[in-house]
Protein backbone atom coordinates (compact mmCIF):
# COMPACT_ATOMS: atom_id res chain seq x y z
CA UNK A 1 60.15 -7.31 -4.79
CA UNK A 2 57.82 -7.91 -7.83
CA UNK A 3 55.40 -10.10 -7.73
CA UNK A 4 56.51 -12.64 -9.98
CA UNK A 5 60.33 -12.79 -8.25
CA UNK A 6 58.70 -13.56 -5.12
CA UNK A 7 56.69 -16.51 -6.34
CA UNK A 8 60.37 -17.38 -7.50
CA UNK A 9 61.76 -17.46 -4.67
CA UNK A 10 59.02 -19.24 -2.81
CA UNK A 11 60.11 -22.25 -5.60
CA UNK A 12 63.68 -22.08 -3.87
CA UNK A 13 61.89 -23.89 -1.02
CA UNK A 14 62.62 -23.31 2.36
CA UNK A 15 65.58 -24.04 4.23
CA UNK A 16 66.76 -26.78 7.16
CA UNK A 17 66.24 -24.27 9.64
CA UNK A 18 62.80 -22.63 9.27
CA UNK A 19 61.62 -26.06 8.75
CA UNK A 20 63.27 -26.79 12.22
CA UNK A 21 61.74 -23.79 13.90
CA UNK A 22 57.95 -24.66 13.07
CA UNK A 23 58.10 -28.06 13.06
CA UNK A 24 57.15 -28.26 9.22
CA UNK A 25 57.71 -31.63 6.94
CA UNK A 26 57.16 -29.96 3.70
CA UNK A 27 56.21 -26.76 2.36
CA UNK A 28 56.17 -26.24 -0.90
CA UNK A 29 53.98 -23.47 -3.45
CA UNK A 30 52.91 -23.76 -7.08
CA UNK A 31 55.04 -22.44 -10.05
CA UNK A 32 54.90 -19.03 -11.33
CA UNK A 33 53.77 -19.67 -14.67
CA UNK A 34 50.47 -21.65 -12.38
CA UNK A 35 49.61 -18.42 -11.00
CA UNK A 36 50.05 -16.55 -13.91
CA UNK A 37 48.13 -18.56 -16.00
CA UNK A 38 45.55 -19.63 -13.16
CA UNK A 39 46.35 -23.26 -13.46
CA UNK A 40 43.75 -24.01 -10.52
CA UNK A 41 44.76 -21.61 -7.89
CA UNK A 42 43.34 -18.25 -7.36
CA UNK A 43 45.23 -15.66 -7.04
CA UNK A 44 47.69 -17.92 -4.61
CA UNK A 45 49.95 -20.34 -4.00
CA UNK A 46 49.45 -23.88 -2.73
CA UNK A 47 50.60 -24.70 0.44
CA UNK A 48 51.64 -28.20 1.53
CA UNK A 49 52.82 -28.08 4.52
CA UNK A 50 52.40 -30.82 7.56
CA UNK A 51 53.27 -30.39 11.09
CA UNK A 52 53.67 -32.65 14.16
CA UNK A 53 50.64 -32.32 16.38
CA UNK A 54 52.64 -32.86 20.01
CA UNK A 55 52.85 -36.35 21.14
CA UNK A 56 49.79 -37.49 19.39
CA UNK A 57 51.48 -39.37 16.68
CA UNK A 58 49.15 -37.09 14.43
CA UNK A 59 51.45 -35.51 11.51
CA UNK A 60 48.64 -32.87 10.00
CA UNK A 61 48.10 -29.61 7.74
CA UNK A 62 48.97 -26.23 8.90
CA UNK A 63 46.41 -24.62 8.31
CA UNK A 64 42.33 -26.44 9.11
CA UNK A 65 38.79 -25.30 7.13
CA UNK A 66 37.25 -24.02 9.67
CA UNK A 67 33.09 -24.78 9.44
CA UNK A 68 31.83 -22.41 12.39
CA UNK A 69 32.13 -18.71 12.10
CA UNK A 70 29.15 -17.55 13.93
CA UNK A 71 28.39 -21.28 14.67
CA UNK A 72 25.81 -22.53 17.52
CA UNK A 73 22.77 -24.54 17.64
CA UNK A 74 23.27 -26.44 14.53
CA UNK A 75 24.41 -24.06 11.96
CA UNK A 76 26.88 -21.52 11.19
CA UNK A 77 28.28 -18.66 8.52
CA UNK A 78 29.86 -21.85 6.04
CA UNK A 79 26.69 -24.13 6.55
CA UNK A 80 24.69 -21.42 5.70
CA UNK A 81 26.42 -21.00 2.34
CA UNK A 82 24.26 -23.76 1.35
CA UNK A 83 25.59 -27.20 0.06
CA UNK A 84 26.79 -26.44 -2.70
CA UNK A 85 29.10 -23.29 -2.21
CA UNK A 86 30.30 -25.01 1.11
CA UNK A 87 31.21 -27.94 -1.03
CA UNK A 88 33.23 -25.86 -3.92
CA UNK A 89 34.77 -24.08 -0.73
CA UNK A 90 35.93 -27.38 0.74
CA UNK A 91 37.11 -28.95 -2.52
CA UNK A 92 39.32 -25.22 -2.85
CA UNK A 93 41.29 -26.03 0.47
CA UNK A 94 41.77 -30.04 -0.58
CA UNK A 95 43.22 -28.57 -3.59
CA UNK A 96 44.93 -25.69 -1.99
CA UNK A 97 46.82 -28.30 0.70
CA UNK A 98 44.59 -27.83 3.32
CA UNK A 99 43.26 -30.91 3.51
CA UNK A 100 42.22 -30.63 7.49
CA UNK A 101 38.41 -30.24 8.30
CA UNK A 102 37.34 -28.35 11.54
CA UNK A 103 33.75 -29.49 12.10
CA UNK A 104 31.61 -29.21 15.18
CA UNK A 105 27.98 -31.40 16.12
CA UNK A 106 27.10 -27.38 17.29
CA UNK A 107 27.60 -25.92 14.12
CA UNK A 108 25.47 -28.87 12.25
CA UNK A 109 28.67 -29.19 9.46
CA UNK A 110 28.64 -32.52 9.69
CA UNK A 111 27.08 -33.85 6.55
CA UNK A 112 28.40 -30.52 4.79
CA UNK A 113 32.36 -32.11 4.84
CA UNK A 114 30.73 -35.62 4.38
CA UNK A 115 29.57 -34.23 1.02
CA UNK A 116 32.67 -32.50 -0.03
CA UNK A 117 34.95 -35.33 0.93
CA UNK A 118 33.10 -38.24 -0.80
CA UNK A 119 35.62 -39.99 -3.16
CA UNK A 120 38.93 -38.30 -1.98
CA UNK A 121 41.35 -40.60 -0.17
CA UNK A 122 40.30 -40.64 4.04
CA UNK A 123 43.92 -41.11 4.59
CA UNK A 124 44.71 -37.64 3.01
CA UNK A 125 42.67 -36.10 5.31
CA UNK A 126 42.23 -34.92 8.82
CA UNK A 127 39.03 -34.41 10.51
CA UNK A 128 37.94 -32.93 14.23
CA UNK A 129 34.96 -32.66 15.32
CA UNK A 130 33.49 -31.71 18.73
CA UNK A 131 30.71 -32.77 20.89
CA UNK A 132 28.61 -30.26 22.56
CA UNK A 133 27.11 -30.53 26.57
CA UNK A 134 29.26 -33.03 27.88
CA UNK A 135 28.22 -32.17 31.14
CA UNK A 136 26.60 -34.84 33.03
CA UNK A 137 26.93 -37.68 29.38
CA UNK A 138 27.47 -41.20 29.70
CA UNK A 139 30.42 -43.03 28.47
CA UNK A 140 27.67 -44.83 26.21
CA UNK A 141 25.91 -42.13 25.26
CA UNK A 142 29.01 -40.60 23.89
CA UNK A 143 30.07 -43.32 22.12
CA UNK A 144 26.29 -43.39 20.42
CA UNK A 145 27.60 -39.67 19.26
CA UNK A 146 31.00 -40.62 18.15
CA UNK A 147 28.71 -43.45 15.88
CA UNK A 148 26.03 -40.87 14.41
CA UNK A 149 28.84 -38.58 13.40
CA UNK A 150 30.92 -41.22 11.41
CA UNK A 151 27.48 -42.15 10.18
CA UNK A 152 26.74 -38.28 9.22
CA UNK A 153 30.47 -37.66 8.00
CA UNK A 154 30.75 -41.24 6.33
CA UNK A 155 34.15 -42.57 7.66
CA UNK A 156 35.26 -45.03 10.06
CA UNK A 157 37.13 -43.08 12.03
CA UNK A 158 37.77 -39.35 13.31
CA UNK A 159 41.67 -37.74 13.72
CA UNK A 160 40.37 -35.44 16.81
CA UNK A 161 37.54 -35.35 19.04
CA UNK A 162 37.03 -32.65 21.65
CA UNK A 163 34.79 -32.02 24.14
CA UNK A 164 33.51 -28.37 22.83
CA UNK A 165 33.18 -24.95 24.94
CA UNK A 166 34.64 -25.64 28.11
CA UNK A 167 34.23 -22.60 29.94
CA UNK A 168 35.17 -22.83 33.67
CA UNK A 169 37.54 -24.69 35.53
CA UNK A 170 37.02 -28.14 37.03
CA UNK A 171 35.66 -29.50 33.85
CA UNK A 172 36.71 -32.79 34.26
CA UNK A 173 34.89 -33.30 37.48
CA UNK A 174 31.41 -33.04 35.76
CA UNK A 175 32.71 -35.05 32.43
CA UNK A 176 34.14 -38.44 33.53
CA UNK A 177 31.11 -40.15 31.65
CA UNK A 178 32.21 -38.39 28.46
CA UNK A 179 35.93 -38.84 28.97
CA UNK A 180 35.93 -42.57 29.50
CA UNK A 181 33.67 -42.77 26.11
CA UNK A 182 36.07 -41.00 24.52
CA UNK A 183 38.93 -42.86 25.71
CA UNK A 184 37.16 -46.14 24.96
CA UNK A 185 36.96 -44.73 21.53
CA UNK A 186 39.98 -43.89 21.27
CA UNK A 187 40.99 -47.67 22.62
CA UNK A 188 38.87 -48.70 19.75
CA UNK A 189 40.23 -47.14 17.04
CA UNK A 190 37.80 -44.79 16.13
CA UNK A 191 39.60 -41.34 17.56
CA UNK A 192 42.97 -41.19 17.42
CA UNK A 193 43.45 -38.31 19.26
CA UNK A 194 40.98 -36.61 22.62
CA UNK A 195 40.88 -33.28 24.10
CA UNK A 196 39.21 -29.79 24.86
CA UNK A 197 38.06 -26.86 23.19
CA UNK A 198 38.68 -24.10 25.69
CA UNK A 199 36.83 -21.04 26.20
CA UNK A 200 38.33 -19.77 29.32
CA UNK A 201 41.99 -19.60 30.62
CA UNK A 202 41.24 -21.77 33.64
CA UNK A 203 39.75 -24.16 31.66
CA UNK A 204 42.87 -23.91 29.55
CA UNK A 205 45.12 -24.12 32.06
CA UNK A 206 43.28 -27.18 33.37
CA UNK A 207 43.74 -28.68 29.66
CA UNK A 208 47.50 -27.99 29.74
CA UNK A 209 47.95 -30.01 33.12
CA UNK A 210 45.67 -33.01 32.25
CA UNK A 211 47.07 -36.55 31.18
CA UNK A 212 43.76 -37.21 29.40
CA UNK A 213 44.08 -34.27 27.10
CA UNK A 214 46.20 -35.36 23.78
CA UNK A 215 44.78 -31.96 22.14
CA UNK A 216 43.86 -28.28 22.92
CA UNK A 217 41.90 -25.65 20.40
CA UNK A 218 43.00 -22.54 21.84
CA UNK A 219 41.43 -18.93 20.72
CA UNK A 220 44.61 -16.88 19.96
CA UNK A 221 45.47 -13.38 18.20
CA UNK A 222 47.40 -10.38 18.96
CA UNK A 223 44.75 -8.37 19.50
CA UNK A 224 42.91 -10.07 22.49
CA UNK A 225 39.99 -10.36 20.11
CA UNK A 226 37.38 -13.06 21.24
CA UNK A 227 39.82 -14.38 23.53
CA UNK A 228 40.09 -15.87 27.15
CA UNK A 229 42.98 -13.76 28.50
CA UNK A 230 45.65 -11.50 26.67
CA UNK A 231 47.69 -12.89 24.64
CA UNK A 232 50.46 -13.34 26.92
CA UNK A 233 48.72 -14.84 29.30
CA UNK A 234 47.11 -17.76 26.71
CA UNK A 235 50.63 -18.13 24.71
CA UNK A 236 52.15 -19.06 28.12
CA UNK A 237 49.75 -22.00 29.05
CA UNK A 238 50.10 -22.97 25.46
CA UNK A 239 53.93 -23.08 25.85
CA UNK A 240 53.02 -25.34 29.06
CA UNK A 241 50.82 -27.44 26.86
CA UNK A 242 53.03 -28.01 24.62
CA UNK A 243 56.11 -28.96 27.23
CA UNK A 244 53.91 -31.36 28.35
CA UNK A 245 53.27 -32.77 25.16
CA UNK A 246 49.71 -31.75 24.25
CA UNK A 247 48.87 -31.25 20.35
CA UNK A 248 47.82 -26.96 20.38
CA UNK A 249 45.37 -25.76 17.62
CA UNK A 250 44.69 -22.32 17.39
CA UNK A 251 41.53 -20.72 16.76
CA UNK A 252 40.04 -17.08 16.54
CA UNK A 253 43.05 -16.48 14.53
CA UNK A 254 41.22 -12.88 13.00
CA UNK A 255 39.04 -12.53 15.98
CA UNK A 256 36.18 -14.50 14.54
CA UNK A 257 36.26 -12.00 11.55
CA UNK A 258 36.65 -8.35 13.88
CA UNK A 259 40.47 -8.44 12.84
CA UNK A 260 40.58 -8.56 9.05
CA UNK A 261 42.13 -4.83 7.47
CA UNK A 262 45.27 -5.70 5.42
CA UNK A 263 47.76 -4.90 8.19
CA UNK A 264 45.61 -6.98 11.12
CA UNK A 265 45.44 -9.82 8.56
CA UNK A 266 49.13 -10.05 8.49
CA UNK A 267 50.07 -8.96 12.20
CA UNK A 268 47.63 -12.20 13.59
CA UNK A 269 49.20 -14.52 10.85
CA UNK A 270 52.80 -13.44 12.04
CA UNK A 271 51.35 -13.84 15.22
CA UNK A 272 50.40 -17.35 15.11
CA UNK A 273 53.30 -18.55 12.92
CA UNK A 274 56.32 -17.14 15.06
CA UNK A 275 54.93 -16.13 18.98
CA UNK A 276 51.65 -18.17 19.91
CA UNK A 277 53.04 -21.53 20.78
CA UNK A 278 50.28 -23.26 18.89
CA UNK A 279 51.15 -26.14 16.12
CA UNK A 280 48.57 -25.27 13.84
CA UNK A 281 45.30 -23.19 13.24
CA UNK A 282 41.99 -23.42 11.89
CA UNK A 283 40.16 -20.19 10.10
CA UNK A 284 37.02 -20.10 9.07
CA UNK A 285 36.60 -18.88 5.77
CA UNK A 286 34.09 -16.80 3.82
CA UNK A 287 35.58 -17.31 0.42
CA UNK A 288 38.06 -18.99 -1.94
CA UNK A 289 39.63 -15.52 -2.22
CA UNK A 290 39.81 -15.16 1.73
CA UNK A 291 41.90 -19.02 1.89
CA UNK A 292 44.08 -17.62 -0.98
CA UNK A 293 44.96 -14.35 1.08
CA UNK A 294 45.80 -16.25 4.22
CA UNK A 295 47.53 -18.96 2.08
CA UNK A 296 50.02 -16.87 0.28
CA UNK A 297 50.54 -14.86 3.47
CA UNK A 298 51.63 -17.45 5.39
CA UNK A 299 54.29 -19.06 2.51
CA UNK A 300 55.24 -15.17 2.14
CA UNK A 301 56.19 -15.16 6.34
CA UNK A 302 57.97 -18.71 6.14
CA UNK A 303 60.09 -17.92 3.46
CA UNK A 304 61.43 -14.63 5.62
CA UNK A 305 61.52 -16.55 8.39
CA UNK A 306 63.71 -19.05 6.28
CA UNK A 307 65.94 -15.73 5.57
CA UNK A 308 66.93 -15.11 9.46
């Protein structure tokens, strides 16, 4: 089909059932004379579409701004954009529907999505962040944290914090400090949701069997591309997380950018949307043309799936 017909029948919306399947509250694109004429979206659709993040009571975007391609010791590939294009790239996914920010204190992106979000409503959005070496940290000393990153960010509260780059099982053991800060924090209103970022499958596995854990970001592709198992080995624990009511986030989604020809682009999208047992993902993003790709992909797989 043309170009223009599809965009059509994206309009038609998307029926009972797909919405069903992925656990989507509304998806909806703009109209074709919009992307004909421009009318603020490059060379894409929008997407608005929401999921149900487990049993966190969190309803949030499908897809998340990543902020930390390449990202360690206080910078990464989007920081390093510079202010100002990370801003106009941030403002592009609030406009585009994605209206999720994936930040990290590791990847120093902190006051980056502080400046892009100032003046848009906080309830519109959702932020994570993560907090590195939480090995061995107080419960108060990770509360200070939580404070200098709503300081940093500017809000009064964070969606999702994780504890970043666990990489062994047995992670709890060495993190009680840091878990009863978070849950204090949590108890105070200012995270609504705690978990993990995991980095290998034990640690994963450990996430999917904990009560603490309200949230895992997973790294999951087809291609076993930056990941901590193959991919049938990961999208089972997921599935387990998931039974057991934990809110799953994928990450890596392209392999941290090895993954990106035309067809790998649209196998991992597939991928994530129909076999990896996550709820959402976050991508990290080099460009508004790169969010538009992904964007229109991912309406363009819905609306087949919405066919079956």
């Amino acid at each position: 089909m043309d170009r223009r017909e599809f965009i059509k029948k994206c309009i038609k919306g998307i029926t009972g059932i797909a919405l069903f399947r992925a656990g989507l509250i509304n998806v909806s694109c703009a109209s074709p004379d919009d992307l004909e004429n421009g009318g603020g979206n490059t060379d894409g659709a929008t997407l608005n579409a929401f999921v149900k993040l487990g049993n966190t009571g969190l309803t949030v975007p499908l897809m998340a701004m990543g902020t930390g391609t390449s990202g360690w010791g206080g910078s990464s590939n989007q920081t390093r954009m510079g202010m100002d294009a990370f801003k106009k790239l941030a403002r592009h996914a609030y406009n585009k529907g994605m209206k999720f920010y994936d930040m990290a204190e590791a990847y120093g992106s902190h006051r980056f999505v502080g400046e892009s979000i100032k003046g848009l409503p906080r309830e519109d959005l959702t932020l994570l962040t993560k907090i590195t070496s939480t090995s061995g940290l107080s419960a108060n000393a990770t509360r200070s944290k939580i404070d200098g990153f709503r300081r940093e960010v500017g809000v009064d509260y964070f969606d999702i914090v994780l504890m970043h780059y666990m990489t062994s099982g047995g992670w709890a053991s060495s993190r009680q400090g840091a878990m009863e800060g978070l849950s204090r924090a949590k108890e105070d209103g200012l995270v609504k949701a705690v978990g993990i970022s995991a980095h290998s499958l034990d640690a994963l596995r450990d996430a999917a069997a904990s009560p603490w854990v309200d949230v895992i970001l997973a790294r999951i592709n087809p291609f076993q591309s930056n990941m901590d198992g193959n991919p049938d080995a990961i999208k089972n624990v997921l599935g387990l997380a998931r039974r057991n009511g934990k809110g799953v986030i994928g990450m890596k989604i392209f392999g941290e950018g090895s993954r990106v020809r035309e067809n790998e682009r649209e196998q991992s999208l597939r991928f994530a949307l129909t076999e990896s047992n996550i709820h959402c993902m976050t991508i990290g993003f080099a460009s508004a043309a790169q969010m538009d790709d992904a964007i229109l992909r991912v309406i363009r797989i819905r609306n087949e799936l919405a066919r079956l």
